[in-house]
Protein backbone atom coordinates (compact mmCIF):
# COMPACT_ATOMS: atom_id res chain seq x y z
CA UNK A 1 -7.31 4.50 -39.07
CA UNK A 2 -8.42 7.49 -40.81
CA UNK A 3 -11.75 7.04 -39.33
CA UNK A 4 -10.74 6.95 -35.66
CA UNK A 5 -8.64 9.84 -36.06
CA UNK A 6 -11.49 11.93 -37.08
CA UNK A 7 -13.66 10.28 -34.03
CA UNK A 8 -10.97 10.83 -31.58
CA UNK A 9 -10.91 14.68 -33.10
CA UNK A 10 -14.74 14.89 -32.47
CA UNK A 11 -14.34 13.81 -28.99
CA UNK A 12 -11.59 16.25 -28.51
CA UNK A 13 -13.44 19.15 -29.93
CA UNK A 14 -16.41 18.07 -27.04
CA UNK A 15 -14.14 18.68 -24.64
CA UNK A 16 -13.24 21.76 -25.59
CA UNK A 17 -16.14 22.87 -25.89
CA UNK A 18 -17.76 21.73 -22.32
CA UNK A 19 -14.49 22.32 -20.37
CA UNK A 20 -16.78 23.03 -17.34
CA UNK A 21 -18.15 19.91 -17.62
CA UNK A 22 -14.88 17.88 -17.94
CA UNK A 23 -13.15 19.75 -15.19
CA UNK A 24 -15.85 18.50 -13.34
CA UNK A 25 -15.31 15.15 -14.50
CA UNK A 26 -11.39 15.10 -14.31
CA UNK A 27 -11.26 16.59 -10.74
CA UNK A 28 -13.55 13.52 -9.19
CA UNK A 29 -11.20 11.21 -11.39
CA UNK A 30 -8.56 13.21 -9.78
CA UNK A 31 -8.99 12.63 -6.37
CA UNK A 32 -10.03 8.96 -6.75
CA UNK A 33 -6.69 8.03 -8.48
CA UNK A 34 -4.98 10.10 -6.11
CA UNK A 35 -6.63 8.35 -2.99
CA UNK A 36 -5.74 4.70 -4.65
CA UNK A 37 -1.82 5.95 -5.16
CA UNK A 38 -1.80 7.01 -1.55
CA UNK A 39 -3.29 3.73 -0.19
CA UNK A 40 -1.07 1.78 -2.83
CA UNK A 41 2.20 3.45 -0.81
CA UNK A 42 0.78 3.05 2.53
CA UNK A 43 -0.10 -0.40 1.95
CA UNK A 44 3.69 -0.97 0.47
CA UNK A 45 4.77 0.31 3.75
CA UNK A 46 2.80 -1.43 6.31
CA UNK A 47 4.14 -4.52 4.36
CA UNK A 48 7.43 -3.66 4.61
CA UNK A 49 7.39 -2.42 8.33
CA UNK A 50 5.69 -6.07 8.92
CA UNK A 51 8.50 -7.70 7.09
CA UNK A 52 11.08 -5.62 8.67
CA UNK A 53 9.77 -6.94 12.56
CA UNK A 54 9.22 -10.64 11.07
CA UNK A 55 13.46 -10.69 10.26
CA UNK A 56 14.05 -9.22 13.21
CA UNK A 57 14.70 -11.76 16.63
CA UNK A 58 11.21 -9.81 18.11
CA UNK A 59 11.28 -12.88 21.14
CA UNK A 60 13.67 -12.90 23.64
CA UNK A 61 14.12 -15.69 26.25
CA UNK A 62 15.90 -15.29 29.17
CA UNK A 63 17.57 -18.49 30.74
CA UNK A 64 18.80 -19.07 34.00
CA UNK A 65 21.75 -19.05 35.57
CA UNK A 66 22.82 -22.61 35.68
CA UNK A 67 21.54 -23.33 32.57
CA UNK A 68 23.97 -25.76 30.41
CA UNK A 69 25.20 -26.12 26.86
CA UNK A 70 23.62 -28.71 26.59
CA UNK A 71 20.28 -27.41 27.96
CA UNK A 72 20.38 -24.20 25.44
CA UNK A 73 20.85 -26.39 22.82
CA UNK A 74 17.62 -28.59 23.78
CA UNK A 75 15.98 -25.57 24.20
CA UNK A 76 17.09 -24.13 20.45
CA UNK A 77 15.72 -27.60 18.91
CA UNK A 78 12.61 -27.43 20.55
CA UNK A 79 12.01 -23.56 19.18
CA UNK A 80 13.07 -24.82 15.62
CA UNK A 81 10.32 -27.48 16.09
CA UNK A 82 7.92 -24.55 15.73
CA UNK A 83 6.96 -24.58 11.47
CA UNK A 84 6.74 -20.36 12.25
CA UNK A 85 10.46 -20.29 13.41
CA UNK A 86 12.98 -19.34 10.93
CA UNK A 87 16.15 -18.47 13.02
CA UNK A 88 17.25 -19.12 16.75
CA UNK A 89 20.54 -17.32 18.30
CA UNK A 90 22.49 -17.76 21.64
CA UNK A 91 22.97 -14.79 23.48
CA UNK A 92 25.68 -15.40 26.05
CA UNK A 93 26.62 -13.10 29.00
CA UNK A 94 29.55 -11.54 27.22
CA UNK A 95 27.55 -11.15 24.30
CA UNK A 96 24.53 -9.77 26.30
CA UNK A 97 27.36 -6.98 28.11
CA UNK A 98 28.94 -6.40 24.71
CA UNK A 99 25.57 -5.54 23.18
CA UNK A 100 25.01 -3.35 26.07
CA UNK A 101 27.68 -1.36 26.04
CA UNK A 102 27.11 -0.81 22.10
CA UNK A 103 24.11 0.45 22.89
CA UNK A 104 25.04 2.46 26.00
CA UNK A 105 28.30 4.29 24.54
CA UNK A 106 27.07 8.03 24.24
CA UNK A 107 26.60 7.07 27.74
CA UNK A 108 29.96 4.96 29.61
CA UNK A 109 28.85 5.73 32.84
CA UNK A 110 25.81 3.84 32.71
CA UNK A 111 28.23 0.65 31.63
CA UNK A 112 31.09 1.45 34.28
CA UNK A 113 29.75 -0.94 36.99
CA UNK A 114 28.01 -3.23 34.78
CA UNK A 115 29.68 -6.81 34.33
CA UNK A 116 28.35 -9.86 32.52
CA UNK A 117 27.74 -11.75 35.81
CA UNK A 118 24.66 -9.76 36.55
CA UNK A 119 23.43 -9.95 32.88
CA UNK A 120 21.33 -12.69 31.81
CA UNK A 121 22.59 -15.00 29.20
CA UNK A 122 19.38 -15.73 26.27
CA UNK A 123 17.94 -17.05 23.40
CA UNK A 124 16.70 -15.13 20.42
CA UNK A 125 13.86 -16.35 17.94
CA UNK A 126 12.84 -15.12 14.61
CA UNK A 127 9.21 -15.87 13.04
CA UNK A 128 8.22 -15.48 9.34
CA UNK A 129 4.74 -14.19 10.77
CA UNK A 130 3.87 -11.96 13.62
CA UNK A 131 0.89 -13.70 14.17
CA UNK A 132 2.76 -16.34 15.06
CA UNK A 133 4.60 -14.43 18.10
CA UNK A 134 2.65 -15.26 21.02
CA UNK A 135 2.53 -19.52 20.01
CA UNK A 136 6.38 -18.97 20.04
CA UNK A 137 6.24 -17.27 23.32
CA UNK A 138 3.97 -19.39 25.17
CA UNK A 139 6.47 -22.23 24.25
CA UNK A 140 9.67 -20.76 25.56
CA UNK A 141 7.85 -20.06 28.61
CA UNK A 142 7.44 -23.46 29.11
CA UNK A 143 10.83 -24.36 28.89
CA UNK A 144 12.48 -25.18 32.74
CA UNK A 145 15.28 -22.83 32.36
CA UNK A 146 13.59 -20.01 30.51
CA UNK A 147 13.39 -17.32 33.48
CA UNK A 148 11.18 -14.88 31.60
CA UNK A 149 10.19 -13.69 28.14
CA UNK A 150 9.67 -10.54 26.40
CA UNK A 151 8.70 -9.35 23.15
CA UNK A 152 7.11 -6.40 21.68
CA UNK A 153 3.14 -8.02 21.86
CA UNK A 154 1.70 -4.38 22.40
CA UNK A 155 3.62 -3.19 19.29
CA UNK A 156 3.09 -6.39 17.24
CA UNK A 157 -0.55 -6.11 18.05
CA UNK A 158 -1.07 -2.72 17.24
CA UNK A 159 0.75 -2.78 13.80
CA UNK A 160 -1.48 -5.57 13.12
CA UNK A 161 -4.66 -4.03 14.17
CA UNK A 162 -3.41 -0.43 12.30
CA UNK A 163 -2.39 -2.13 9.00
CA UNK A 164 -5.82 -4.47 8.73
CA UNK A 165 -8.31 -1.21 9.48
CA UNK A 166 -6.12 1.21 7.31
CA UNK A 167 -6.69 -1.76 4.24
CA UNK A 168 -10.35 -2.30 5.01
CA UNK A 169 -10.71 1.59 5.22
CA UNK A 170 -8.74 2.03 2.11
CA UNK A 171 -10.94 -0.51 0.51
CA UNK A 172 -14.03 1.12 1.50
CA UNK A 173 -12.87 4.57 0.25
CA UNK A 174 -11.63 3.17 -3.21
CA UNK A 175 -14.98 1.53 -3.44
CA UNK A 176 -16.94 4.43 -2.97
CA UNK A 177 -14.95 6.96 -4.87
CA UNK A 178 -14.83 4.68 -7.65
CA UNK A 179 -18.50 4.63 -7.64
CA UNK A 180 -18.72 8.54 -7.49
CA UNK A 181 -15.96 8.75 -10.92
CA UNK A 182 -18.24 6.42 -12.82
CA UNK A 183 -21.76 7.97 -11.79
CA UNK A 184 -19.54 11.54 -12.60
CA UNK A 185 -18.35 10.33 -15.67
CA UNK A 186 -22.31 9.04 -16.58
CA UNK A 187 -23.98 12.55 -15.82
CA UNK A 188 -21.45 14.54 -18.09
CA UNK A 189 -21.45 12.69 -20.74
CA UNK A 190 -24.82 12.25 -20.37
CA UNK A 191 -25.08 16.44 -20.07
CA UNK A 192 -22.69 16.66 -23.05
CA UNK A 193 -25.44 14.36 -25.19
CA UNK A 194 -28.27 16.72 -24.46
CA UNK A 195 -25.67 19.25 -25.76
CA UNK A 196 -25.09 17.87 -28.92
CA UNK A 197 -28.67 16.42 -29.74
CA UNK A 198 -28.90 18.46 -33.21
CA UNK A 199 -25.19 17.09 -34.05
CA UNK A 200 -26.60 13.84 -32.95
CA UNK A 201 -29.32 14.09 -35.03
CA UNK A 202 -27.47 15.40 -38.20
CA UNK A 203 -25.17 12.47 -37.96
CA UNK A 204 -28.29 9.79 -38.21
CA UNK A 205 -30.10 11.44 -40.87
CA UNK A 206 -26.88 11.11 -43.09
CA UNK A 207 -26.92 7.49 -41.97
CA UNK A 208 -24.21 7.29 -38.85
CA UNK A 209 -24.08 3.39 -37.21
CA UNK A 210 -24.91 3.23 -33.58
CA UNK A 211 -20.93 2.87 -32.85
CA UNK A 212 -20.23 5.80 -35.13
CA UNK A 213 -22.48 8.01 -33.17
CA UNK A 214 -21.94 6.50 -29.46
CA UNK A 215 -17.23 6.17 -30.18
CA UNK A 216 -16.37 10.05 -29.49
CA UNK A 217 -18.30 9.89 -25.99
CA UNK A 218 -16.75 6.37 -25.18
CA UNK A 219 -13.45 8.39 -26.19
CA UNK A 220 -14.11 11.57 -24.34
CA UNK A 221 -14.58 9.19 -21.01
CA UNK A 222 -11.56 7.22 -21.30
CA UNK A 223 -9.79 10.45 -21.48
CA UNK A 224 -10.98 11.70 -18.91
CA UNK A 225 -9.86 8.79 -16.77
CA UNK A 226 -6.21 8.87 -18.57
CA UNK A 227 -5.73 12.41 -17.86
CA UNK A 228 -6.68 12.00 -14.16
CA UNK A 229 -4.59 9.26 -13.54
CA UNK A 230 -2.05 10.96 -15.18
CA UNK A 231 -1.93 13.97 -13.17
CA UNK A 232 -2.43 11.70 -9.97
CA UNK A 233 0.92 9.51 -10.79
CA UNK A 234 2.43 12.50 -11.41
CA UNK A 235 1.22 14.51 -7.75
CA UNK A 236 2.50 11.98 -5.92
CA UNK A 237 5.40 11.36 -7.99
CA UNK A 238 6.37 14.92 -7.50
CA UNK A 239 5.66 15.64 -3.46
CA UNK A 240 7.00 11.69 -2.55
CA UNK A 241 10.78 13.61 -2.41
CA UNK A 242 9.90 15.94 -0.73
CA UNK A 243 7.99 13.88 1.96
CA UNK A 244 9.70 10.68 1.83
CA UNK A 245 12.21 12.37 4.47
CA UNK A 246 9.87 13.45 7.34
CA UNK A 247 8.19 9.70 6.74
CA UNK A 248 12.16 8.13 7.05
CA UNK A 249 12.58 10.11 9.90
CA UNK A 250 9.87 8.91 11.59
CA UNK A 251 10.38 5.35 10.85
CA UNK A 252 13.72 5.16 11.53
CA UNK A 253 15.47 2.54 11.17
CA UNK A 254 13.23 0.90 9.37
CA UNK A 255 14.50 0.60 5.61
CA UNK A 256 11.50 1.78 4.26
CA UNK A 257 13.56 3.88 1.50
CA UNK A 258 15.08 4.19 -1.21
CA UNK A 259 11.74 2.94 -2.89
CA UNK A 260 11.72 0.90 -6.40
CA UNK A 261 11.49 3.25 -9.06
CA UNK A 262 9.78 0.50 -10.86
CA UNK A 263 6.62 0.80 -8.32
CA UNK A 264 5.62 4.27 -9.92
CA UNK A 265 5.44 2.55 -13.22
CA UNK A 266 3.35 -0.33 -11.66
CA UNK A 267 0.99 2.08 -9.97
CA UNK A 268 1.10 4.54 -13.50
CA UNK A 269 0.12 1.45 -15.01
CA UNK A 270 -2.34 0.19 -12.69
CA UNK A 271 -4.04 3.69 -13.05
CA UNK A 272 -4.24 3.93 -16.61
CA UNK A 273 -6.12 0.57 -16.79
CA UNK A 274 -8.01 1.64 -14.15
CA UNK A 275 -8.96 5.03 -15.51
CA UNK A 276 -9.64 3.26 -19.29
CA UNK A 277 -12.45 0.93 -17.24
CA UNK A 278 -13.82 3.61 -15.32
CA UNK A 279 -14.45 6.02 -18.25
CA UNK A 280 -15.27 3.45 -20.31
CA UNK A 281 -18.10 2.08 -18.14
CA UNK A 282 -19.95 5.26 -17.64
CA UNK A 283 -19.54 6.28 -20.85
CA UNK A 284 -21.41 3.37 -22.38
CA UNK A 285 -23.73 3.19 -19.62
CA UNK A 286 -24.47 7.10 -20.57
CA UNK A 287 -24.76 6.40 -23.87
CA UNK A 288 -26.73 3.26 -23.79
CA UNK A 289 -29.21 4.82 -21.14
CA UNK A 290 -28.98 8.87 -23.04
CA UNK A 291 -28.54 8.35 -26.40
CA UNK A 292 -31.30 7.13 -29.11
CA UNK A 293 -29.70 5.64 -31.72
């Protein structure tokens, strides 16, 4: 115990003494933990904005006019057939007019001369998958007394495109700025060797081991990832009030808020490991390629 204390002082006293250098370091770090929280949230989102449009009755079918009880019914069981169905609703003409005056009433005039004789009655299908959408569409369609059908494909589509290129972007981005913290973290430790060659040297002519020698630059890496994802967890932790209003705003009414506290300590978490690899990694790669011992 004593032992790592005084290595984990040694690497501390490094530090201090090439601040420069692990600035340098701790800024990369910085923006590379920052970047993963970001695409963590957005990808949170995107999953939540799909969920919110797969609970949601997205595909309407209009029926005819003399279409029966029994007929709607028929055409219900034949929808729940589908494996990608979860929920099917009638939609009668009272219902349709009552639902259109809810959504008319800053506005009575445009209900005054509407009656539920001129409104279609329908049928209303849920899908646990959005890909699914258009199979469930081209089915009502073929119904006989389905007049028409409507869902939101452009919107569906577009989500689906946005949220895949956003992830493979994000991917791409992570993958590369991960790359650039570990080859950072590789050159200054690897400048902060050439800085302490004498110490270096000292320390094997009084008979330091290999791990003695190579621990406080294994150390001084892994804290520079800790103290980068620190102060990215933190960042976002402290500007997510402050934007999480203009992004509900925008979104509305999709519950995208309030947000788990809990996924701040997952992503704190997730950082920390991640920032204990990445230091690690080019620290020993620094050391094993840098340091002669």
């Amino acid at each position: 115990m004593a032992q790592i204390h005084r290595l984990t002082k040694t690497a501390t006293k490094r530090i201090k003494r090439n601040p420069y250098n692990a600035a340098a370091a701790i800024l990369v770090m910085f923006l590379t933990f920052f970047v993963i929280g970001v695409f963590f949230l957005v990808s949170l989102a995107s999953n939540v904005i799909i969920h919110y449009y797969e609970t949601r009755p997205q595909i309407t079918a209009f029926l005819k006019d003399d279409t029966t009880t029994a007929q709607v019914e028929d055409i219900k069981s034949n929808a729940l057939k589908t494996e990608s169905v979860t929920q099917v609703k009638y939609i009668s003409k009272e219902a349709a007019l009552q639902i259109y005056k809810e959504r008319n009433k800053d506005e009575p005039i445009l209900s005054e001369f509407v009656t539920a004789d001129i409104l279609p009655a329908s049928v209303e299908v849920s899908g646990n998958k959005i890909g699914d959408f258009g199979e469930i569409a081209n089915n009502l369609k073929n119904e006989p007394q389905v007049s028409r059908v409507v869902y939101y494909e452009e919107i569906i589509d577009t989500l689906m495109k946005v949220t895949s290129t956003v992830r493979w972007v994000g991917i791409v981005i992570i993958g590369f700025l991960l790359l650039t913290s570990i080859t950072v973290t590789l050159i200054v430790i690897g400048l902060n060797i050439s800085l302490h060659r004498e110490e270096i040297e000292i320390m094997k002519l009084v008979g330091a081991t290999k791990t003695y020698v190579r621990t406080p630059f294994i150390i001084e890496g892994v804290s520079y990832g800790f103290i980068s994802a620190f102060l990215a967890v933190a960042t976002l932790g402290i500007a997510y009030p402050f934007i999480a209003p203009f992004i509900e705003k925008a979104f509305n009414p999709i519950p995208l808020f309030p947000t788990n506290p809990l996924i701040f300590l997952y992503l704190f978490l997730g950082e920390m490991s991640i920032g204990f690899l990445i230091g690690s990694v080019g620290a020993w790669i620094a050391t094993r390629r840098y340091l002669e011992v």
